[in-house]
Protein backbone atom coordinates (compact mmCIF):
# COMPACT_ATOMS: atom_id res chain seq x y z
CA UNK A 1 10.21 13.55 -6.39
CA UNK A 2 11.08 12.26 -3.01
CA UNK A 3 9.66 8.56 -2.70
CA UNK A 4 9.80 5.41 -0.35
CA UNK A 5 11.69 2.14 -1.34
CA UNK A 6 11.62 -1.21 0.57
CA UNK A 7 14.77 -3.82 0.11
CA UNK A 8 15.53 -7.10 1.85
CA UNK A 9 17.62 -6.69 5.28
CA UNK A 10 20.53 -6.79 2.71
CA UNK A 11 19.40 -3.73 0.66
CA UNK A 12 18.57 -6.02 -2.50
CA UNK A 13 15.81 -5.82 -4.28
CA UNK A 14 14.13 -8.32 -6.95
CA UNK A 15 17.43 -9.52 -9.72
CA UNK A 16 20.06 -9.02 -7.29
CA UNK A 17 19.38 -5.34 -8.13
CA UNK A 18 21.88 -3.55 -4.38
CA UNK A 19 20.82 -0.41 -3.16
CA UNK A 20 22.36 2.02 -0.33
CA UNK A 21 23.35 5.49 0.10
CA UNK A 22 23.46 7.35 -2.67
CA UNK A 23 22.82 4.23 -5.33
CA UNK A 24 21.07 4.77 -8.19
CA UNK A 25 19.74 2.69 -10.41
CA UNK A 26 18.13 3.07 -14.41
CA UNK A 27 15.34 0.99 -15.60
CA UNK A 28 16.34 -1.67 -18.17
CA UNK A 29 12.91 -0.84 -20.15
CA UNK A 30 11.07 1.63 -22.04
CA UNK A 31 7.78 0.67 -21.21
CA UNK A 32 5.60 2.20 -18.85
CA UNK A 33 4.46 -1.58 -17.25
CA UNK A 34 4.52 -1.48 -13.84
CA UNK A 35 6.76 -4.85 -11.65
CA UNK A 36 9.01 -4.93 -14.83
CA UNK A 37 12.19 -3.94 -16.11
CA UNK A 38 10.19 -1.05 -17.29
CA UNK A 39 10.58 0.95 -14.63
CA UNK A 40 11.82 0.90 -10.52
CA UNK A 41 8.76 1.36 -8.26
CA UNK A 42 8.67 3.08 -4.77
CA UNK A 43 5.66 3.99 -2.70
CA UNK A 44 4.03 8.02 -1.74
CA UNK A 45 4.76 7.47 1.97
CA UNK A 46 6.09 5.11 4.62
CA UNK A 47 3.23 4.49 5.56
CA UNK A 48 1.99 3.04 2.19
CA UNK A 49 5.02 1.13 1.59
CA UNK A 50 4.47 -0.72 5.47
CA UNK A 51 0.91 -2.28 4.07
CA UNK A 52 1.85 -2.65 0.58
CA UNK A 53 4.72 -5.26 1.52
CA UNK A 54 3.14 -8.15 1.84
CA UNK A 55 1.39 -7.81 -1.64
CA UNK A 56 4.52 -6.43 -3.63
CA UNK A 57 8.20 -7.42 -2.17
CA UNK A 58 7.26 -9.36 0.43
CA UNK A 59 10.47 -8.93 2.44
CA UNK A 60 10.83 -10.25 5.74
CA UNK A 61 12.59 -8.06 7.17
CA UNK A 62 12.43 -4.86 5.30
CA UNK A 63 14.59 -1.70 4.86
CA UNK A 64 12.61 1.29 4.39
CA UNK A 65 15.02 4.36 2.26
CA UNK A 66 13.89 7.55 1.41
CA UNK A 67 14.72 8.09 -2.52
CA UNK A 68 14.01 10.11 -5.08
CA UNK A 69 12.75 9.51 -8.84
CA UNK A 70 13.42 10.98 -11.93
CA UNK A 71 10.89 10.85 -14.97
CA UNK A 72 7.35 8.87 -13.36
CA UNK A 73 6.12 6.15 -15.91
CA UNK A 74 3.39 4.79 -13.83
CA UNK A 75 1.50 4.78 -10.94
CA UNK A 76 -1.41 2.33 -9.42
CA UNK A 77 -2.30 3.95 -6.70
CA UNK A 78 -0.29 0.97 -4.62
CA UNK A 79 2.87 2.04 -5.80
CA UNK A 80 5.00 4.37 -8.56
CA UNK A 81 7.26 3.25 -11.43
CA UNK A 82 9.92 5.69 -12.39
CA UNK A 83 12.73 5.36 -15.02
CA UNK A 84 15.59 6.56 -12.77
CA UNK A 85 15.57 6.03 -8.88
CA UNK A 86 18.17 6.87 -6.19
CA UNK A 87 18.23 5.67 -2.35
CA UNK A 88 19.35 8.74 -0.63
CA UNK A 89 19.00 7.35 3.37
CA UNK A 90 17.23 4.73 5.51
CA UNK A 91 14.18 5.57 6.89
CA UNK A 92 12.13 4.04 9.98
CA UNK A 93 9.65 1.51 8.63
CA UNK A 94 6.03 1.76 10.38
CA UNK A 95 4.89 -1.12 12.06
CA UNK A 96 1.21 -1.50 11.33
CA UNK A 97 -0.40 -3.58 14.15
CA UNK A 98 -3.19 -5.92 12.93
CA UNK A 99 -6.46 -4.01 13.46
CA UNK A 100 -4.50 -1.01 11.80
CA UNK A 101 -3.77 -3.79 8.77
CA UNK A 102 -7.64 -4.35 8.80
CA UNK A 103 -8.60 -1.06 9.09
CA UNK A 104 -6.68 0.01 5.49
CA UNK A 105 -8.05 -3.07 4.16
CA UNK A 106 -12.09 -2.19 5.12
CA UNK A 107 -11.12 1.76 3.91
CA UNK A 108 -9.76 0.63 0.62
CA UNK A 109 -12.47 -1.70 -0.07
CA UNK A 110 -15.04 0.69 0.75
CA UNK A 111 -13.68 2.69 -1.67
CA UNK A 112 -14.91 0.25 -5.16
CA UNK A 113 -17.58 -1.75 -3.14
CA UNK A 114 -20.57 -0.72 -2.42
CA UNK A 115 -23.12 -3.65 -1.29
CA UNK A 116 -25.41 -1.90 1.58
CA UNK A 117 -25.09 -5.06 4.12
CA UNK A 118 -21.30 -4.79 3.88
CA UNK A 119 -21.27 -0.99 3.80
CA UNK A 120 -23.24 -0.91 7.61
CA UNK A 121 -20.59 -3.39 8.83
CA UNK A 122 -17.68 -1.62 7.29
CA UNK A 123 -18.72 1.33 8.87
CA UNK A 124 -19.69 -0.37 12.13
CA UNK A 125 -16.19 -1.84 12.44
CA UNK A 126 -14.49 0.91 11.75
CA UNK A 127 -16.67 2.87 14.84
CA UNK A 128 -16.00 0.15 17.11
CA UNK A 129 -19.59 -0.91 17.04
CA UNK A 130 -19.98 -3.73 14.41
CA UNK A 131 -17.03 -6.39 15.95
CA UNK A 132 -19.11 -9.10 16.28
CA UNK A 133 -19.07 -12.68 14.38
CA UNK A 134 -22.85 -12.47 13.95
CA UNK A 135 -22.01 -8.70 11.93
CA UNK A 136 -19.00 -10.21 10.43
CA UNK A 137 -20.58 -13.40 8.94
CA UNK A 138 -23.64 -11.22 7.67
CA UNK A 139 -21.29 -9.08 5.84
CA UNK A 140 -19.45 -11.76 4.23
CA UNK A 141 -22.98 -13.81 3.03
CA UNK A 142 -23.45 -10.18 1.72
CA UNK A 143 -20.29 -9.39 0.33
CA UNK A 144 -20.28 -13.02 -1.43
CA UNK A 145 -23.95 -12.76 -3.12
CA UNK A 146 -23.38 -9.66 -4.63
CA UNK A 147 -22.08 -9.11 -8.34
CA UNK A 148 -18.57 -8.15 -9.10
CA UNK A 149 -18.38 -4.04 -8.62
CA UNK A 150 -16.74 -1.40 -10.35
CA UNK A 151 -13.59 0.36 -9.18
CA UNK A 152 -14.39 4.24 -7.91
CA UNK A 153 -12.26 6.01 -10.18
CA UNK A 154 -10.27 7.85 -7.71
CA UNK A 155 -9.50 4.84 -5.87
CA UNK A 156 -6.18 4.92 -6.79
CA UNK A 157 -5.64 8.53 -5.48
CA UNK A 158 -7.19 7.51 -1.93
CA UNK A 159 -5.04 4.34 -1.26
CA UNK A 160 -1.82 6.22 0.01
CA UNK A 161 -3.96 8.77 1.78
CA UNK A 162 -5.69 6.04 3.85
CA UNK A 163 -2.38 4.30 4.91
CA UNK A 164 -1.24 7.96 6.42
CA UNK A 165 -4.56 8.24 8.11
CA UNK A 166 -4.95 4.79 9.47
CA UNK A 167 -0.98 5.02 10.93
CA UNK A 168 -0.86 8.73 11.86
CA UNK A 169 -4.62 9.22 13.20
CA UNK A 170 -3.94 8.13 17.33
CA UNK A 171 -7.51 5.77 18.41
CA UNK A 172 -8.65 6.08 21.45
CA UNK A 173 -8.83 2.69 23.49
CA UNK A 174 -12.03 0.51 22.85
């Protein structure tokens, strides 16, 4: 299954692990635990892999490849685990801007939280209307009082199909 897979500007990855061209690489593990030696994770699209970086390799400058996997073991939502990957070419790497960054991160909480004062700024930010402080310090008092909510269960399914949206969905000026 065709894939996405960041490395450092030097095609390495976490334990000195080199990728390139045609490299491919087995998991030390039998687990299934995803960010092991269980398994070599990649991400659904480019687009998933551009806002998951920060949380997961963290690479400066990243190198974006187009792979493919052989036998899945796992899968968050954020990212895949399989046993066997390969790097098969480099890829362009999207370049989220900040309010794009924000955007994804207002979808995918919408997605487990559900507090009605944060909802109605959620939405209102996400129409353009709701940019204030005043808006954004109401929804945070809200967003802090409430109790701790339970994930959606197909919240997982919806992460990688709000990073295409958010970076292939063209906004108009505001």
């Amino acid at each position: 299954m065709i894939g996405y897979k960041l490395t450092d500007r030097h095609m390495m990855t976490r334990g000195n692990t080199q990728w390139g061209e045609g490299v491919t690489h087995v998991a030390a593990g039998t687990g299934t635990a995803l960010c092991s030696s269980d398994c070599i994770h990649d991400y659904a699209s480019p687009e998933l892999a551009a806002f998951m970086n920060p949380a997961h390799g963290d690479f400066a400058s990243p190198v974006l490849w187009e792979g493919e996997g052989d036998d899945l073991v796992g899968d968050d939502g954020t990212k895949r685990g399989w046993r066997r990957y390969t790097t098969l070419r480099q890829v362009p790497l999207p370049q989220p801007t900040t309010e794009q960054g924000v955007e994804f991160a207002i979808r995918c909480a919408l997605l487990v939280y559900t507090e009605a004062t944060w909802v109605a700024w959620a939405e209102g930010w996400l129409s353009g209307t709701g940019r204030s402080a005043n808006a954004a310090s109401a929804a945070s008092a809200a967003a802090s009082a409430a109790a701790a909510v339970d994930a959606a269960t197909d919240a997982r399914t919806r992460i990688n199909e709000i990073a295409i949206e958010v970076l292939r969905v063209p906004k108009a000026s505001k």
